[in-house]
Protein backbone atom coordinates (compact mmCIF):
# COMPACT_ATOMS: atom_id res chain seq x y z
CA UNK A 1 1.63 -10.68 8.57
CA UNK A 2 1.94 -8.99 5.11
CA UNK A 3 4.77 -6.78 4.11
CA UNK A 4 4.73 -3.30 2.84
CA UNK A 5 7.27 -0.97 2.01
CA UNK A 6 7.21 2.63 0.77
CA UNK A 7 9.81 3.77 -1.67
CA UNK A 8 10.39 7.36 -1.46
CA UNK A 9 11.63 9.43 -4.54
CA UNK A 10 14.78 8.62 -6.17
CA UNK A 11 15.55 5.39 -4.46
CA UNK A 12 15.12 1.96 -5.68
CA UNK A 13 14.63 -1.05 -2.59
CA UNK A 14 17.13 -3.85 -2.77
CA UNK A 15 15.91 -6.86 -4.98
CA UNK A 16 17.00 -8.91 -2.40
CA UNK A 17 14.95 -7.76 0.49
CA UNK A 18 11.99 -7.72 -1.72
CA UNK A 19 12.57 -11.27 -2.51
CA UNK A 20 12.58 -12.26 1.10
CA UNK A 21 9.28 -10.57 1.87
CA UNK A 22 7.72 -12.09 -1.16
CA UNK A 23 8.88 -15.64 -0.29
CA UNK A 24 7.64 -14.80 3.44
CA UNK A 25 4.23 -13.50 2.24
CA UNK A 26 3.34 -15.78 -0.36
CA UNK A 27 -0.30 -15.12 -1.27
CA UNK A 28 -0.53 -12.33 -3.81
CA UNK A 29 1.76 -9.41 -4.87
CA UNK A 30 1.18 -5.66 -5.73
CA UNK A 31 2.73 -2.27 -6.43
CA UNK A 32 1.93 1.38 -6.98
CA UNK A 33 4.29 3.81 -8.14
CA UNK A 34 3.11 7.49 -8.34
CA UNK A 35 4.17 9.48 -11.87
CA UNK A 36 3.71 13.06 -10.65
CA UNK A 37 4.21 14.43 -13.89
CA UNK A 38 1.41 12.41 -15.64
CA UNK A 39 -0.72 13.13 -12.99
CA UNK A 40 -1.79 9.06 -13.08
CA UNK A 41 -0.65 5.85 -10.37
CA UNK A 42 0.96 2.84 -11.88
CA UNK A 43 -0.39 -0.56 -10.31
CA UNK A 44 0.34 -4.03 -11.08
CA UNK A 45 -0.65 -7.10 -8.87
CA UNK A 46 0.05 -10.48 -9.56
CA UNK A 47 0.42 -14.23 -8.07
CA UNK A 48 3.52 -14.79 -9.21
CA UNK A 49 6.43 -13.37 -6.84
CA UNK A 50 9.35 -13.28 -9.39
CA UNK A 51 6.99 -11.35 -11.64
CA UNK A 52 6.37 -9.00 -9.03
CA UNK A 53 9.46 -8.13 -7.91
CA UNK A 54 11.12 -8.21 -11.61
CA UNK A 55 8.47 -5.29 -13.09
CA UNK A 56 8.24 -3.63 -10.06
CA UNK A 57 12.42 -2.84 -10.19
CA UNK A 58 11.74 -2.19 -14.44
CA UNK A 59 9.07 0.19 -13.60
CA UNK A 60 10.73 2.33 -10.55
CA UNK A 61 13.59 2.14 -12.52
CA UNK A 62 11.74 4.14 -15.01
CA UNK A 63 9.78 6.33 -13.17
CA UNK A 64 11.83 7.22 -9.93
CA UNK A 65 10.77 10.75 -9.00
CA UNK A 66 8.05 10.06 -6.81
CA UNK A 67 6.77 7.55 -4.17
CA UNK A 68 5.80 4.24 -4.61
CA UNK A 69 4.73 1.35 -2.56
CA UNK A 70 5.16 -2.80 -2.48
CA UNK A 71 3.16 -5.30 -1.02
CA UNK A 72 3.74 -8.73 -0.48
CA UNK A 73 0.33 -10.38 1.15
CA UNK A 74 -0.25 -13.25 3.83
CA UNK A 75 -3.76 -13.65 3.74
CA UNK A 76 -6.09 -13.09 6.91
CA UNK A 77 -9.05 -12.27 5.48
CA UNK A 78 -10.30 -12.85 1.67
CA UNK A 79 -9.35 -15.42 -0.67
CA UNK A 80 -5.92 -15.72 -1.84
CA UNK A 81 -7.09 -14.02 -5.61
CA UNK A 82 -5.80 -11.66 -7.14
CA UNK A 83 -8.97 -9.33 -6.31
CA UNK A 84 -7.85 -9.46 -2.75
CA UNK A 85 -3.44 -8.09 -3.75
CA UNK A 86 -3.37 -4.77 -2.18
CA UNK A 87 -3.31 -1.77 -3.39
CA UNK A 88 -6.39 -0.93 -3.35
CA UNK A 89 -8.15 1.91 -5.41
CA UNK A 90 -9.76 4.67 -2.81
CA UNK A 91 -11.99 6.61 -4.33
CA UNK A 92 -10.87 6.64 -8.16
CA UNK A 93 -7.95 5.97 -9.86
CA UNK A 94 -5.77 8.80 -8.44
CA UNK A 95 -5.44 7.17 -4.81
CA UNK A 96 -4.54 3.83 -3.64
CA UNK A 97 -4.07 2.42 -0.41
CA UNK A 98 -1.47 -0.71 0.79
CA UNK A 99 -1.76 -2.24 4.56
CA UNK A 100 0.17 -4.83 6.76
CA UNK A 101 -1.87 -5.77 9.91
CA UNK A 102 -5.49 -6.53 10.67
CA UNK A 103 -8.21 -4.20 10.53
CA UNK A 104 -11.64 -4.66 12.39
CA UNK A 105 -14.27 -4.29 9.12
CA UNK A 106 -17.53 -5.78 8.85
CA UNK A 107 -16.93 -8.81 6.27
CA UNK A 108 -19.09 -9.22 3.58
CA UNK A 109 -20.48 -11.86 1.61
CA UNK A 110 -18.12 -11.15 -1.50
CA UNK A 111 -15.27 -12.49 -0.32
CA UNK A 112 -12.76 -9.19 0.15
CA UNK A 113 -10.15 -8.52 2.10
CA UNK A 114 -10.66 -6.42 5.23
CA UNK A 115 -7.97 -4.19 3.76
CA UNK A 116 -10.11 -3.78 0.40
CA UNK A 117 -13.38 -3.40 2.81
CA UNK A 118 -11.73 -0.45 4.25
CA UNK A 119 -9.80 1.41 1.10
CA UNK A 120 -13.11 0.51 -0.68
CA UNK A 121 -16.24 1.48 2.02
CA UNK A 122 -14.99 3.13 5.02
CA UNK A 123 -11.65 5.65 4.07
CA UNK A 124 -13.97 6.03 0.53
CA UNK A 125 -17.12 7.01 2.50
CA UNK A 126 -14.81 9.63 4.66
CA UNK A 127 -14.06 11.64 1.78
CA UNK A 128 -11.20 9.44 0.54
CA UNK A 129 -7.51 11.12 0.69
CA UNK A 130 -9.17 14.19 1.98
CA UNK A 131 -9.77 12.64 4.91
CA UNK A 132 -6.30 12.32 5.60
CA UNK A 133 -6.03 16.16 5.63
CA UNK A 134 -8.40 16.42 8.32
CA UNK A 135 -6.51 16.45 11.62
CA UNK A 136 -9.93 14.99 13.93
CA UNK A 137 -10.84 12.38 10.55
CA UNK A 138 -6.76 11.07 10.53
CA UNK A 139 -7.06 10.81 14.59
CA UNK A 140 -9.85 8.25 14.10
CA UNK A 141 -8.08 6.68 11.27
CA UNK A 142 -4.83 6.36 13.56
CA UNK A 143 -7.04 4.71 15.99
CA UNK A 144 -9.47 2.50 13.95
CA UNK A 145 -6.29 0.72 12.77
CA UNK A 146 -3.77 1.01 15.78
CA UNK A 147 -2.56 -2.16 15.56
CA UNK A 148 -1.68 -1.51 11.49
CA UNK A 149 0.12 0.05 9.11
CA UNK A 150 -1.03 1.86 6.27
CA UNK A 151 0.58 3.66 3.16
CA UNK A 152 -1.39 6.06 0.90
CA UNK A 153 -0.33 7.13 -2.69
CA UNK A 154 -2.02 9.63 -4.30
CA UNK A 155 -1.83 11.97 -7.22
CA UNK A 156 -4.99 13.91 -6.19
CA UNK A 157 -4.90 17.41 -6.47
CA UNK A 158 -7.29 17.73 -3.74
CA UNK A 159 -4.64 16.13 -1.11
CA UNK A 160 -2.04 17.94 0.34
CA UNK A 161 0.69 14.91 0.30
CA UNK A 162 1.46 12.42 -2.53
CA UNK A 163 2.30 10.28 0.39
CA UNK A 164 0.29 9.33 3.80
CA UNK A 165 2.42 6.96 6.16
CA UNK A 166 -0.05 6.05 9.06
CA UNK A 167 1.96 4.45 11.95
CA UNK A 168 5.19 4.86 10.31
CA UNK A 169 7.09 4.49 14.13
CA UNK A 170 5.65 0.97 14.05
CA UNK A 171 8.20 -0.02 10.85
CA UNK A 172 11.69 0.85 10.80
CA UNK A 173 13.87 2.83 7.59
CA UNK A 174 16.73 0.86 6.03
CA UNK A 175 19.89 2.11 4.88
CA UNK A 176 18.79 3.55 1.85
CA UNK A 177 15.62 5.39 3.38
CA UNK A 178 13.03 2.39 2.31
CA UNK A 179 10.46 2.40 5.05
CA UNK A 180 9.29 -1.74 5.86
CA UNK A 181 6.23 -2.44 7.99
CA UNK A 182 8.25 -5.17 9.63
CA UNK A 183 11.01 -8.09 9.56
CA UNK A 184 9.46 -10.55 7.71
């Protein structure tokens, strides 16, 4: 079961733990980290775990002010390509959307993730991060993936949060305030 984590502002996760979940989780690697002030996402995904977690620390090291999010895959559904690393782009290029669980999506013939179905076809076709505003649209999110987690990072100006946690009691806070979807 994939891992993701959610940085928030001015803290950098331990290169250690991020190791572990990428040995753990071997089957793709991505990041987002939000630069408020440039109004714009940074996202990298790669294959290569040492890669990942290397340019991941360079980049929050540069650009610690906001959120940002890591995810280290185990694949369930998709091929293990780099098509199928989460995060995936919701809407346009100012939201993006990592997940560790299983989500119930109609698959489709072109191989994606059920992750990517959903950032991609359903949360899109809800009105993207907008959704998330909407107290009766985020109830049926909640429920639709009950048995997941979910991290949003956006820079939309249309959103009231840079930063949607759904299910965050299901993941547990370190010492240093990084937020992990799970042990592994």
């Amino acid at each position: 079961m994939c891992m993701l984590c959610v940085v928030p502002p001015n803290v950098i996760p331990s290169k250690d733990k991020l190791m572990a979940s990428a040995l753990n989780n071997p089957h793709g690697f991505g990041f987002a980290i939000v630069v408020a002030k440039e109004q714009r996402i940074i996202v990298e995904k790669t294959m290569n775990p040492d890669t990942a977690v290397n340019r991941f620390l360079e980049l929050r090291a540069q650009y610690p002010e906001d959120y940002a999010l890591w995810h280290a895959r185990l694949a369930t559904h998709g091929s293990m390509t780099l098509d199928n690393c989460h995060p995936f782009q919701v809407e346009n290029e100012m939201t993006y959307l990592g997940h560790n669980g299983i989500i119930s999506v109609l698959e489709d013939k072109t191989d994606r993730s059920d992750t990517r179905i959903f950032a991609e076809d359903v949360l899109t076709k809800m009105g993207g991060v907008t959704a998330l505003d909407n107290a009766q649209l985020y109830n049926m999110i909640e429920e639709f993936t009950s048995g997941s987690k979910l991290c949003v990072l956006t820079v939309d100006p249309r959103a009231q949060y840079q930063c949607y946690l759904v299910h965050q009691d299901k993941g547990k806070y370190d010492e240093s305030g990084v937020w992990w979807s799970n042990d592994s």
